[in-house]
PDB file of N, CA and C in Angstrom:
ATOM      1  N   UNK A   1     -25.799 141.979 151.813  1.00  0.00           N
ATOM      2  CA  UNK A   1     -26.364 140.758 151.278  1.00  0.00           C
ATOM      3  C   UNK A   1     -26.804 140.941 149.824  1.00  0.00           C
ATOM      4  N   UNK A   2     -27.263 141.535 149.369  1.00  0.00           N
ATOM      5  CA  UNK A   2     -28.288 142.015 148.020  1.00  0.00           C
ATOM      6  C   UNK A   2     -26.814 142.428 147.034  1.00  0.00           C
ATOM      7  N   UNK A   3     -25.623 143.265 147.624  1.00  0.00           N
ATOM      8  CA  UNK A   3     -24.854 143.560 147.054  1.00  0.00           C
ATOM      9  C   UNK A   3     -23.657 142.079 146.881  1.00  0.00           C
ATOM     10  N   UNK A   4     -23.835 140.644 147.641  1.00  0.00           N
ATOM     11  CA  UNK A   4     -22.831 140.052 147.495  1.00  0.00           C
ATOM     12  C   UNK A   4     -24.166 138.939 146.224  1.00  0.00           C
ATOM     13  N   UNK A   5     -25.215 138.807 146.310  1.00  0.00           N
ATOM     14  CA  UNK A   5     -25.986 138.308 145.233  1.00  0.00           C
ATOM     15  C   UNK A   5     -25.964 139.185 143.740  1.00  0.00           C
ATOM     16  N   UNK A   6     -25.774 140.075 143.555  1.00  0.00           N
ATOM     17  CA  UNK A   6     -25.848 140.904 142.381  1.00  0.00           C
ATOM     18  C   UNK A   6     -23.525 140.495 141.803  1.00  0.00           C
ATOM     19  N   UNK A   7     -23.095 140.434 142.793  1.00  0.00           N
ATOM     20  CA  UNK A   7     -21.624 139.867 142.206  1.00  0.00           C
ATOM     21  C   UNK A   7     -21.899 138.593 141.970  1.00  0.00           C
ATOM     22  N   UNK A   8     -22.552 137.464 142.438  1.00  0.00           N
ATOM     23  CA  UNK A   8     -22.372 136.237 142.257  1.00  0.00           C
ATOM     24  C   UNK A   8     -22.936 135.738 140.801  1.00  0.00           C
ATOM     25  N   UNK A   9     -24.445 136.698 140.807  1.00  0.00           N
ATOM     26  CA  UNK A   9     -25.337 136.881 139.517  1.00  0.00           C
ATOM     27  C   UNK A   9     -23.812 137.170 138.240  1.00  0.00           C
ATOM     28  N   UNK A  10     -23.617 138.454 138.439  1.00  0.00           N
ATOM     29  CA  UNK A  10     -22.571 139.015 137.693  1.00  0.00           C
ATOM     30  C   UNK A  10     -21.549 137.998 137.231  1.00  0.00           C
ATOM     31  N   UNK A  11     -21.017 137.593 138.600  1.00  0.00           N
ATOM     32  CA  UNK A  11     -19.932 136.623 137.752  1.00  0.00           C
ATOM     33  C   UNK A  11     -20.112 135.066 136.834  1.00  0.00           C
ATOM     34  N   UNK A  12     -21.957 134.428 137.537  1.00  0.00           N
ATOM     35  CA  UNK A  12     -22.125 133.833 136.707  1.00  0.00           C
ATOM     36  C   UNK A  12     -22.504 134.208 135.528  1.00  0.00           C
ATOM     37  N   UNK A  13     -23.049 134.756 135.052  1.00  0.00           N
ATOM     38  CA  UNK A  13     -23.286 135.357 133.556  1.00  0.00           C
ATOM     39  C   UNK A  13     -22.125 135.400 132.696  1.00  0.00           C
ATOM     40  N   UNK A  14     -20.835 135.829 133.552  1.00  0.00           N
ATOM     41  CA  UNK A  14     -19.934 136.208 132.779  1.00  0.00           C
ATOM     42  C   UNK A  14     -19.132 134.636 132.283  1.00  0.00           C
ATOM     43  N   UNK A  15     -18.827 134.221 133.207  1.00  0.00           N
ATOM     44  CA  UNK A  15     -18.841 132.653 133.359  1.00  0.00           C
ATOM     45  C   UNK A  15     -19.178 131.806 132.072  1.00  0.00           C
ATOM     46  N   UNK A  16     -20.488 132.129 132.145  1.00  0.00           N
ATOM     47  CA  UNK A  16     -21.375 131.303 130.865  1.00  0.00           C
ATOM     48  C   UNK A  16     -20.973 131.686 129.639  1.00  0.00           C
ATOM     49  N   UNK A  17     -21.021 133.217 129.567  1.00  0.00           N
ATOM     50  CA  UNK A  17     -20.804 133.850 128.368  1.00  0.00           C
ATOM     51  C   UNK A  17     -19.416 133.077 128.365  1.00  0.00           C
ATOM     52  N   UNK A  18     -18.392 133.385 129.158  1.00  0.00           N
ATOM     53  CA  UNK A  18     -16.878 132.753 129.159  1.00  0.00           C
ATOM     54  C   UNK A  18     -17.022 131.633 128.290  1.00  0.00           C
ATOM     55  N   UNK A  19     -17.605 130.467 128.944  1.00  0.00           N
ATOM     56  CA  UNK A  19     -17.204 129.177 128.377  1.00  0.00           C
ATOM     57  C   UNK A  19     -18.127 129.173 126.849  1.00  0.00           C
ATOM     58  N   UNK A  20     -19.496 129.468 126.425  1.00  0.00           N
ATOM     59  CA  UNK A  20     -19.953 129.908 125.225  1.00  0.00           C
ATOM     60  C   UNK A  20     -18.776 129.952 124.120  1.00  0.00           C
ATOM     61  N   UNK A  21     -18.144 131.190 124.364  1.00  0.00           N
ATOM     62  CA  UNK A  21     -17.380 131.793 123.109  1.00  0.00           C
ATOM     63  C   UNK A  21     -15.895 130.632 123.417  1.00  0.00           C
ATOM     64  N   UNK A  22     -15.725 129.920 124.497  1.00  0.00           N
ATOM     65  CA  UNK A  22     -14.656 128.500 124.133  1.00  0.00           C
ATOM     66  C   UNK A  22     -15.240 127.828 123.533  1.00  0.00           C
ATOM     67  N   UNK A  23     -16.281 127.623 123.265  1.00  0.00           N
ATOM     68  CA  UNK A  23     -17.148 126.382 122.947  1.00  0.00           C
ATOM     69  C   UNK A  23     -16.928 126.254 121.388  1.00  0.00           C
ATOM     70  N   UNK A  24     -17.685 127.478 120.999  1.00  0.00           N
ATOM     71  CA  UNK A  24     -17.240 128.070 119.559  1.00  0.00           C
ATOM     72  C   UNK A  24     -15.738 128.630 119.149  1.00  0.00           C
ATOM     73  N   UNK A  25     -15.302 128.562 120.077  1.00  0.00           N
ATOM     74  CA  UNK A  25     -13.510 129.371 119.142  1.00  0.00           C
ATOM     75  C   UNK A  25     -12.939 128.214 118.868  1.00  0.00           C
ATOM     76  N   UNK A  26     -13.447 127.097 120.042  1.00  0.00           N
ATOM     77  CA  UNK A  26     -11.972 125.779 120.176  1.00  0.00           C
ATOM     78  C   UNK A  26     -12.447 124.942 118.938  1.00  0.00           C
ATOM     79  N   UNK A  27     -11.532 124.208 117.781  1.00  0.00           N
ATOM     80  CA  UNK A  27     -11.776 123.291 117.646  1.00  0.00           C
ATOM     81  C   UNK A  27     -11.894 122.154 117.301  1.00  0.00           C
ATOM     82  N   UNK A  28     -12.293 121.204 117.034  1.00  0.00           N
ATOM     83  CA  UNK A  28     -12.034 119.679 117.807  1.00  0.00           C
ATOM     84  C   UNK A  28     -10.807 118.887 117.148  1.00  0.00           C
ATOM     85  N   UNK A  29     -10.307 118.018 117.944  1.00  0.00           N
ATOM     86  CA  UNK A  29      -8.870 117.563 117.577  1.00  0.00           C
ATOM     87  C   UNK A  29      -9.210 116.616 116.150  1.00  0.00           C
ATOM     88  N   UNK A  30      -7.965 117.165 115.523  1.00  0.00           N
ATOM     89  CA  UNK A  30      -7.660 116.341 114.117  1.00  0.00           C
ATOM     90  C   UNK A  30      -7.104 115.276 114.689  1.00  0.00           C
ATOM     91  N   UNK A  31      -8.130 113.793 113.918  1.00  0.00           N
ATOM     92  CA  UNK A  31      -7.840 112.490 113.657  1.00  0.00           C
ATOM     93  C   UNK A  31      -7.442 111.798 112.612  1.00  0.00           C
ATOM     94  N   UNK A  32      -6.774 111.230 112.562  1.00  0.00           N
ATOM     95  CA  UNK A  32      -7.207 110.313 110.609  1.00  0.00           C
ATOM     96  C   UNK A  32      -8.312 109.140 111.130  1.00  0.00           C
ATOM     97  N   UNK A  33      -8.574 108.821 109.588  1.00  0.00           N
ATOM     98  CA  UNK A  33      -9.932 108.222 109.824  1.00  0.00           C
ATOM     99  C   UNK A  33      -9.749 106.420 110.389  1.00  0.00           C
ATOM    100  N   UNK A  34      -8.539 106.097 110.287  1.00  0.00           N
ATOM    101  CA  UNK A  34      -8.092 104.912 111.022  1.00  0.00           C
ATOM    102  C   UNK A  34      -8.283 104.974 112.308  1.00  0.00           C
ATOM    103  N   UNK A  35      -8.396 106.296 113.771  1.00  0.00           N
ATOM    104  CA  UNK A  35      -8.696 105.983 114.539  1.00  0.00           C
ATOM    105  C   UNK A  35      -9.756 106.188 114.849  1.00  0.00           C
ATOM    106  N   UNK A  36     -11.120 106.150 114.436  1.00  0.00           N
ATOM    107  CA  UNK A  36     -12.484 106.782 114.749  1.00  0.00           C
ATOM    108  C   UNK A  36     -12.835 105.092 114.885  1.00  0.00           C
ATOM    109  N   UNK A  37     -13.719 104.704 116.107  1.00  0.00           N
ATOM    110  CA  UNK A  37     -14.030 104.146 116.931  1.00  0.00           C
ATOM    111  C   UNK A  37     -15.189 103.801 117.889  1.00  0.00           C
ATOM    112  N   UNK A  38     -15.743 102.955 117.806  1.00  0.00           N
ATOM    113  CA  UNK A  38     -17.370 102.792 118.322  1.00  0.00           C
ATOM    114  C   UNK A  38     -17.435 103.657 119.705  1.00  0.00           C
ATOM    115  N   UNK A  39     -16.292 103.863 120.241  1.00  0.00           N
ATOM    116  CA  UNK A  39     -15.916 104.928 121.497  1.00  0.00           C
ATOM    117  C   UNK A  39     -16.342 106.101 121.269  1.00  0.00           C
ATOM    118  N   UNK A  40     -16.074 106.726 120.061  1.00  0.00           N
ATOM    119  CA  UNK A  40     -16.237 107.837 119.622  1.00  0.00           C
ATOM    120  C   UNK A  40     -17.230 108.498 119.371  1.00  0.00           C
ATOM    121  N   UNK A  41     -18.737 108.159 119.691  1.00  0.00           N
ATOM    122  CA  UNK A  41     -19.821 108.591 119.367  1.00  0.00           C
ATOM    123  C   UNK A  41     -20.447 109.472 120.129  1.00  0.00           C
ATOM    124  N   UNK A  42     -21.018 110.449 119.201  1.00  0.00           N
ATOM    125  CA  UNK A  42     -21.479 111.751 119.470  1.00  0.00           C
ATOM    126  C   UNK A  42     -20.362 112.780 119.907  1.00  0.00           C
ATOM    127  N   UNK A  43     -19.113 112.524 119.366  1.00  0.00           N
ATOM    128  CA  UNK A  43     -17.830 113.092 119.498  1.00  0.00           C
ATOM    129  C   UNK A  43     -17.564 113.975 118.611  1.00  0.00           C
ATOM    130  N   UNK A  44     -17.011 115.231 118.807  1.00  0.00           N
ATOM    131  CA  UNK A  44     -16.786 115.864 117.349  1.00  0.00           C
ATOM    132  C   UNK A  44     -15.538 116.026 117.292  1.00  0.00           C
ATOM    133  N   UNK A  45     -14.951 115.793 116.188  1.00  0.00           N
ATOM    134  CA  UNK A  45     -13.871 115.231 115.403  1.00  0.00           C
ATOM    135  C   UNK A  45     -13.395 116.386 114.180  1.00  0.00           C
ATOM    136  N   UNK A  46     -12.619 116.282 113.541  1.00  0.00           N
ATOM    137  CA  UNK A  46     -11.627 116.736 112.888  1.00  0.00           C
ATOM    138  C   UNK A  46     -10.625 115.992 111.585  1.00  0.00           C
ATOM    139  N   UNK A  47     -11.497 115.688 110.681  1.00  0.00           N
ATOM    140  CA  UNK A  47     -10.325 114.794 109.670  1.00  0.00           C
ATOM    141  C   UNK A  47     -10.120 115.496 108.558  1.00  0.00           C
ATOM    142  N   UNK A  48      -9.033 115.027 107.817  1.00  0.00           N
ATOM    143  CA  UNK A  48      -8.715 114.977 106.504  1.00  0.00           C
ATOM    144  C   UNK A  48      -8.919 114.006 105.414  1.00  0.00           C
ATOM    145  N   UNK A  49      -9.384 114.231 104.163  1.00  0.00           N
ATOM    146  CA  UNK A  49      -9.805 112.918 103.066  1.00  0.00           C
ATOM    147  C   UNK A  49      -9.424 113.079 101.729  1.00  0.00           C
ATOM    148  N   UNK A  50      -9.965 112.250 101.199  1.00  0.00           N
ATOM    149  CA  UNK A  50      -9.875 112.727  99.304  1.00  0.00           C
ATOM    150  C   UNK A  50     -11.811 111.623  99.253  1.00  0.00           C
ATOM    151  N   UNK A  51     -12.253 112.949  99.005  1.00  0.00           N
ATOM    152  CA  UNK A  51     -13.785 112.152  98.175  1.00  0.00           C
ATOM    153  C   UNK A  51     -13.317 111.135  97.107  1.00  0.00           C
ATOM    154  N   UNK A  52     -14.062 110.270  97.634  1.00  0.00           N
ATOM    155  CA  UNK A  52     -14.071 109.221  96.181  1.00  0.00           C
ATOM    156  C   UNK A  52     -15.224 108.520  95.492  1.00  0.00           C
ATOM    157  N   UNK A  53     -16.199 108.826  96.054  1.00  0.00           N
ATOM    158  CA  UNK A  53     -17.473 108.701  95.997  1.00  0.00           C
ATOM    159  C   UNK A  53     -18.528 109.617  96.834  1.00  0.00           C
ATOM    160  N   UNK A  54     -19.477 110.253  95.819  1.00  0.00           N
ATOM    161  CA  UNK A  54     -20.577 111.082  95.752  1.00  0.00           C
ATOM    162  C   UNK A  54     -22.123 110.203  95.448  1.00  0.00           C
ATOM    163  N   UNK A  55     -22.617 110.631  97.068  1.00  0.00           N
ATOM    164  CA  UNK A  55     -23.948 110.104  96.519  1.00  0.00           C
ATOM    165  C   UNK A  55     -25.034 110.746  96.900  1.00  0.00           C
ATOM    166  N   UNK A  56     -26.133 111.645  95.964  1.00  0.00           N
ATOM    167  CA  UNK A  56     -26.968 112.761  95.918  1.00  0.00           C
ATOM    168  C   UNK A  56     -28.358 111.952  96.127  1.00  0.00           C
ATOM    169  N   UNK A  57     -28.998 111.969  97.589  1.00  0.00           N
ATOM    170  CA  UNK A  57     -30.094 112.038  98.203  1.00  0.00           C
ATOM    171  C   UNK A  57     -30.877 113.204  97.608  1.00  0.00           C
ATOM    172  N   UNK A  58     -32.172 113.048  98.145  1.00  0.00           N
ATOM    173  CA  UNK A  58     -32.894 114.216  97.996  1.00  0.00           C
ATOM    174  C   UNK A  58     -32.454 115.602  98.697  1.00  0.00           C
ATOM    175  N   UNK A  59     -32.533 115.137  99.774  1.00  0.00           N
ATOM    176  CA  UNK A  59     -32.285 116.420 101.077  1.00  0.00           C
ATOM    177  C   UNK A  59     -30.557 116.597 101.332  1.00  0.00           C
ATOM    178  N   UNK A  60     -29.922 115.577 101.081  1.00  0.00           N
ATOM    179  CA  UNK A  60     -28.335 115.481 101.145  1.00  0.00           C
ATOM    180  C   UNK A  60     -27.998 114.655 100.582  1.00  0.00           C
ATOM    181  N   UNK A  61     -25.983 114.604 101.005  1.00  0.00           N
ATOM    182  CA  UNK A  61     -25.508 113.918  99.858  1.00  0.00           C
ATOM    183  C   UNK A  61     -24.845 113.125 101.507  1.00  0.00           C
ATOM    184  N   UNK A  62     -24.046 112.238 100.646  1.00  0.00           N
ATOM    185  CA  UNK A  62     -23.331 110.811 101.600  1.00  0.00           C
ATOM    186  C   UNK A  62     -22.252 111.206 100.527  1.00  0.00           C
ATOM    187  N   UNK A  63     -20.783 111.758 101.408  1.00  0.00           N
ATOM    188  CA  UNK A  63     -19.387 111.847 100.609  1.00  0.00           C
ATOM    189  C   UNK A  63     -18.583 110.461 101.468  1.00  0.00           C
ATOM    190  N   UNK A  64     -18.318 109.646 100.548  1.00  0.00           N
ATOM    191  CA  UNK A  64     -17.377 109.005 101.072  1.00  0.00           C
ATOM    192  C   UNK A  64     -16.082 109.414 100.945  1.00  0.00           C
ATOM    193  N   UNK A  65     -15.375 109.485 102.424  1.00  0.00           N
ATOM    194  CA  UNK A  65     -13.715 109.393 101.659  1.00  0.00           C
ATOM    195  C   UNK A  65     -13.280 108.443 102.210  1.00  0.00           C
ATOM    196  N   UNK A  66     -11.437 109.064 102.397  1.00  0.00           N
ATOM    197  CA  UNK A  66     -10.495 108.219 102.427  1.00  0.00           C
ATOM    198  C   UNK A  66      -9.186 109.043 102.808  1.00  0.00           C
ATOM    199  N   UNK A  67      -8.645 107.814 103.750  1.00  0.00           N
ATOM    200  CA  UNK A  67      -6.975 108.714 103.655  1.00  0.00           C
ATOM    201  C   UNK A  67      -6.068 107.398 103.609  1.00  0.00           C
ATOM    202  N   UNK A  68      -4.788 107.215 104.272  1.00  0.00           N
ATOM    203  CA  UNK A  68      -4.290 106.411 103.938  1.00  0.00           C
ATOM    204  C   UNK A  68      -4.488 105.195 105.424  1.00  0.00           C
ATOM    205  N   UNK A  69      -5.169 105.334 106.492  1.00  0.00           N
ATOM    206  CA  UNK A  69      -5.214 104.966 107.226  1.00  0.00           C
ATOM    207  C   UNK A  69      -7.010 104.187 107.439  1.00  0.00           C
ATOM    208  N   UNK A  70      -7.507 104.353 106.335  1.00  0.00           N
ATOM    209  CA  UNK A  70      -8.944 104.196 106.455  1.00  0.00           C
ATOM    210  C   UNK A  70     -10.147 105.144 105.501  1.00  0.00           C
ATOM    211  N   UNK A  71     -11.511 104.822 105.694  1.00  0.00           N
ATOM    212  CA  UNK A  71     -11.951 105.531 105.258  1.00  0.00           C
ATOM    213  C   UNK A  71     -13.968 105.506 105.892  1.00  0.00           C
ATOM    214  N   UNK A  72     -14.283 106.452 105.244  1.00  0.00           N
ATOM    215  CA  UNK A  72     -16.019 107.267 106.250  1.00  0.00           C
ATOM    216  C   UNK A  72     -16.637 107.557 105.201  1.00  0.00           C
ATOM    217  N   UNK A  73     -18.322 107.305 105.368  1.00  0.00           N
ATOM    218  CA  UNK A  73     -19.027 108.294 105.023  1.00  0.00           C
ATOM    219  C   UNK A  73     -19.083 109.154 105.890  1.00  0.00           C
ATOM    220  N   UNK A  74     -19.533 110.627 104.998  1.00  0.00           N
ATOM    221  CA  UNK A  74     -19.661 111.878 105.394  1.00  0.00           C
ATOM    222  C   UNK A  74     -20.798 112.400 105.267  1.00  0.00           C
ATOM    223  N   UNK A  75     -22.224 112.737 105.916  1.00  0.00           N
ATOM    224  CA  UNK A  75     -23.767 113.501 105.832  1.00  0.00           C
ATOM    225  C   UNK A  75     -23.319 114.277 105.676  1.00  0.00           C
ATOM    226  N   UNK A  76     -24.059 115.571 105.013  1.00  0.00           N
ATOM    227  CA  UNK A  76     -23.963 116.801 104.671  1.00  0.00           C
ATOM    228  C   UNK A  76     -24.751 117.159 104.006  1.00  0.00           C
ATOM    229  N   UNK A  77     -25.387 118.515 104.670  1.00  0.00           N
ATOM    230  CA  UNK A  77     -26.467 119.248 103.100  1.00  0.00           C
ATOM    231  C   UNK A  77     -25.305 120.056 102.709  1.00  0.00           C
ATOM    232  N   UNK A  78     -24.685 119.623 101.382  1.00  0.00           N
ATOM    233  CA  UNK A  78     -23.542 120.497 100.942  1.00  0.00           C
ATOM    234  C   UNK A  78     -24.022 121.213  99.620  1.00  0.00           C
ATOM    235  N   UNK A  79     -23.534 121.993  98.595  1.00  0.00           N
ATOM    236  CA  UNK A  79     -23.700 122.172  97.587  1.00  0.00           C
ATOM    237  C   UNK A  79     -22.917 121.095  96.705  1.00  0.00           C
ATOM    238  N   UNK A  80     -22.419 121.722  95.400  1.00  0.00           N
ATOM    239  CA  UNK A  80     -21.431 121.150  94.390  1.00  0.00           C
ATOM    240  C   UNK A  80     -20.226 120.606  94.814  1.00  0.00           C
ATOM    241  N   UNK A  81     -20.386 119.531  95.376  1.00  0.00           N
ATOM    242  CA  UNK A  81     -18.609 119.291  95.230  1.00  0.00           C
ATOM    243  C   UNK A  81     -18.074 118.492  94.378  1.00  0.00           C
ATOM    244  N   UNK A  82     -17.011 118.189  94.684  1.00  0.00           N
ATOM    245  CA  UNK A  82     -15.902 117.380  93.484  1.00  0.00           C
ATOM    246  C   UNK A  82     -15.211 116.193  94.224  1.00  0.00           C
ATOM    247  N   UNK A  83     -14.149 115.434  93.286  1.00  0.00           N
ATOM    248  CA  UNK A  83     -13.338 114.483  93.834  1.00  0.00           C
ATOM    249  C   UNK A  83     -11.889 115.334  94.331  1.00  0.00           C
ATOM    250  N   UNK A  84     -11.972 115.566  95.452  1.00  0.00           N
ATOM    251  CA  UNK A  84     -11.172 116.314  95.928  1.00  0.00           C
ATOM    252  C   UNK A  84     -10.707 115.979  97.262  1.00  0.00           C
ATOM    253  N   UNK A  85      -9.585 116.753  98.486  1.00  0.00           N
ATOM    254  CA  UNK A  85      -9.286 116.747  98.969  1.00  0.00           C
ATOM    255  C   UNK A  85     -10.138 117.757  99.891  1.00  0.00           C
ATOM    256  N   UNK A  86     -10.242 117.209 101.612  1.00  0.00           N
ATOM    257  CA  UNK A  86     -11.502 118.330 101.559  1.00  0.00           C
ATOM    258  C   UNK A  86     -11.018 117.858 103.442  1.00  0.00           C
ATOM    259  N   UNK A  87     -11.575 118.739 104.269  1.00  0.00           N
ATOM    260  CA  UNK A  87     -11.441 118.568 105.725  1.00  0.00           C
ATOM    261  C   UNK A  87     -12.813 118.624 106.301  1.00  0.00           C
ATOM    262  N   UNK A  88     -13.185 117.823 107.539  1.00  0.00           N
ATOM    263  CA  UNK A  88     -14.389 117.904 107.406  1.00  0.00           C
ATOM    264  C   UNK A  88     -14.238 118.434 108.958  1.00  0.00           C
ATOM    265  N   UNK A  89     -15.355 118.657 109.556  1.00  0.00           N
ATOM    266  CA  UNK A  89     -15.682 118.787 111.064  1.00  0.00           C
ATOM    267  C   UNK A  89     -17.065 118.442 111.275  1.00  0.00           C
ATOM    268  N   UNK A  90     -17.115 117.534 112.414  1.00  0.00           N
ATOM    269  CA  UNK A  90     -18.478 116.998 112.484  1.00  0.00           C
ATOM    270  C   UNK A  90     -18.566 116.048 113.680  1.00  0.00           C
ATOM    271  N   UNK A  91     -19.966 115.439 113.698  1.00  0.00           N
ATOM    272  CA  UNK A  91     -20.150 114.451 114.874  1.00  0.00           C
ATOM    273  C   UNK A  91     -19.987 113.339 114.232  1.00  0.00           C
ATOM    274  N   UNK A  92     -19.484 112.346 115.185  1.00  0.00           N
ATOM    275  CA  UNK A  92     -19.328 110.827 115.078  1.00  0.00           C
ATOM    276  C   UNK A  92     -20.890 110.475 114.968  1.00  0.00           C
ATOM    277  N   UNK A  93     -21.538 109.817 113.992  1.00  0.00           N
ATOM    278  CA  UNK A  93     -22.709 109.430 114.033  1.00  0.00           C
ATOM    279  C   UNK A  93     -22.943 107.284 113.564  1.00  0.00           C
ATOM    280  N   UNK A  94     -23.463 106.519 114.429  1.00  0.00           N
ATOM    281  CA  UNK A  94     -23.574 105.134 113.642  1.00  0.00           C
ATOM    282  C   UNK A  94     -25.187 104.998 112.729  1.00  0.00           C
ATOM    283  N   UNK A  95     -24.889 104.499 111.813  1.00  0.00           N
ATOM    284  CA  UNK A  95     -26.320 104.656 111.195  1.00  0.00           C
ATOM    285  C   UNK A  95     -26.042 102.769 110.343  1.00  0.00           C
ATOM    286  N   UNK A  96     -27.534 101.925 110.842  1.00  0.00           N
ATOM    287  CA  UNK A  96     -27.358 100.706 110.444  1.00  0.00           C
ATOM    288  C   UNK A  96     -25.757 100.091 110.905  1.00  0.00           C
ATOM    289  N   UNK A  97     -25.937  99.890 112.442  1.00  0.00           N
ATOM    290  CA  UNK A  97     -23.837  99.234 112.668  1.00  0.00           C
ATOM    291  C   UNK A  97     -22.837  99.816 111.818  1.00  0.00           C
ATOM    292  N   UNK A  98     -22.879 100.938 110.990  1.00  0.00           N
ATOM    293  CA  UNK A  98     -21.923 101.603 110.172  1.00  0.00           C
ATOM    294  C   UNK A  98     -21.438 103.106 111.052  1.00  0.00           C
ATOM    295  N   UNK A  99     -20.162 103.654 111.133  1.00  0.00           N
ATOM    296  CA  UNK A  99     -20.093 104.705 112.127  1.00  0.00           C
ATOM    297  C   UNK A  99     -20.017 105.728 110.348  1.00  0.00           C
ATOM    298  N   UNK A 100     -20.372 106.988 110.582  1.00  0.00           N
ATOM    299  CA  UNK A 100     -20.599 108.003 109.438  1.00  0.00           C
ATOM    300  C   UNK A 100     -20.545 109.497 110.660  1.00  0.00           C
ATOM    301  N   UNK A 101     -19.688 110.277 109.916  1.00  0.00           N
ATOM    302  CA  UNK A 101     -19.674 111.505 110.065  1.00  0.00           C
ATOM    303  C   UNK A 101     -20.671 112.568 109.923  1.00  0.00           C
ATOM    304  N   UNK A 102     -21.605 113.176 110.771  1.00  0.00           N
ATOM    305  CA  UNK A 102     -22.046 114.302 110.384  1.00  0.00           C
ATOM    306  C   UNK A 102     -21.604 115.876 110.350  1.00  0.00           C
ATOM    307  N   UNK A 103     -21.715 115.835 109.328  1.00  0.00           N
ATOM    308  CA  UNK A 103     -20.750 117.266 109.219  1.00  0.00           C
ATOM    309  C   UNK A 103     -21.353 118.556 109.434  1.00  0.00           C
ATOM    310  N   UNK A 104     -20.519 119.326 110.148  1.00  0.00           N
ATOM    311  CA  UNK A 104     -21.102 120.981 110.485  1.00  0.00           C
ATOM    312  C   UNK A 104     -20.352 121.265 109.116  1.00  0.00           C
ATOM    313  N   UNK A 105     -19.021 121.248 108.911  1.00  0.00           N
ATOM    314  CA  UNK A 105     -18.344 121.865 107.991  1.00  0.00           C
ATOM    315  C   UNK A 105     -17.377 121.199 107.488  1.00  0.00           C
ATOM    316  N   UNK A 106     -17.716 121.550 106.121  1.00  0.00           N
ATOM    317  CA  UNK A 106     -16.650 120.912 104.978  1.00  0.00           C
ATOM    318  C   UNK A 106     -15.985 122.213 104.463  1.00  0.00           C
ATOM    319  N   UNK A 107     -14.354 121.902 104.218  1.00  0.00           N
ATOM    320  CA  UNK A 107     -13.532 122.711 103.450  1.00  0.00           C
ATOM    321  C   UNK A 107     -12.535 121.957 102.317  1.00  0.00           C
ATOM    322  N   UNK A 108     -12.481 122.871 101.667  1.00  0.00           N
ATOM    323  CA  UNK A 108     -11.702 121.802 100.638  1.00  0.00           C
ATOM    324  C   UNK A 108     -10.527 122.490 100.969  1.00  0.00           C
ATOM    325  N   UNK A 109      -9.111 121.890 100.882  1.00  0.00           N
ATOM    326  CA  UNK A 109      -7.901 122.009 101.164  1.00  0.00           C
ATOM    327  C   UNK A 109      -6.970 121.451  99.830  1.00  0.00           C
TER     328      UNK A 109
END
């Protein structure tokens, strides 16, 4: 008995740890910004853009982009960026009936 509880212990741990490091390796499917969707909230997402507007808050900035299918603001405490081409990853967030991206990570591409 004690020896079939110490495997079950065992394999849940391992389990957890298992799905953990999917959680972080996988990640989330690339959209363009034409299909992001009041459905989509608290979803994390995957796009591509070109900044076209920069706007510097105190604590963060609001990147708007764009692709050819639509276009988002983007939250972010980022540093310096530019008018560029850039990929973002983040949660679907609505702020005031407007849907806006919060971003874990921006890359420029």
């Amino acid at each position: 008995m004690e020896n079939l509880l110490k495997i079950c212990l065992a394999a849940s741990i391992i389990g957890i740890l298992f799905l953990l490091l999917l959680a972080n390796l996988l990640s989330p499917k690339t959209i363009s910004l034409g299909e992001i969707n009041d459905k989509m909230l608290n979803q994390k997402v995957k796009v591509h853009g070109t900044i076209f507007k920069i706007e510097d808050k105190e604590t963060f900035k609001i990147l708007s982009i764009k692709d050819e299918t639509g276009k988002i603001d983007v939250i972010c405490e980022c540093g310096n960026l530019t008018y560029q081409d850039v990929e973002v990853e983040g949660t679907i967030k609505e702020y005031r009936e407007y849907l806006q991206i919060q971003a874990d990570k921006i890359i420029k591409i």
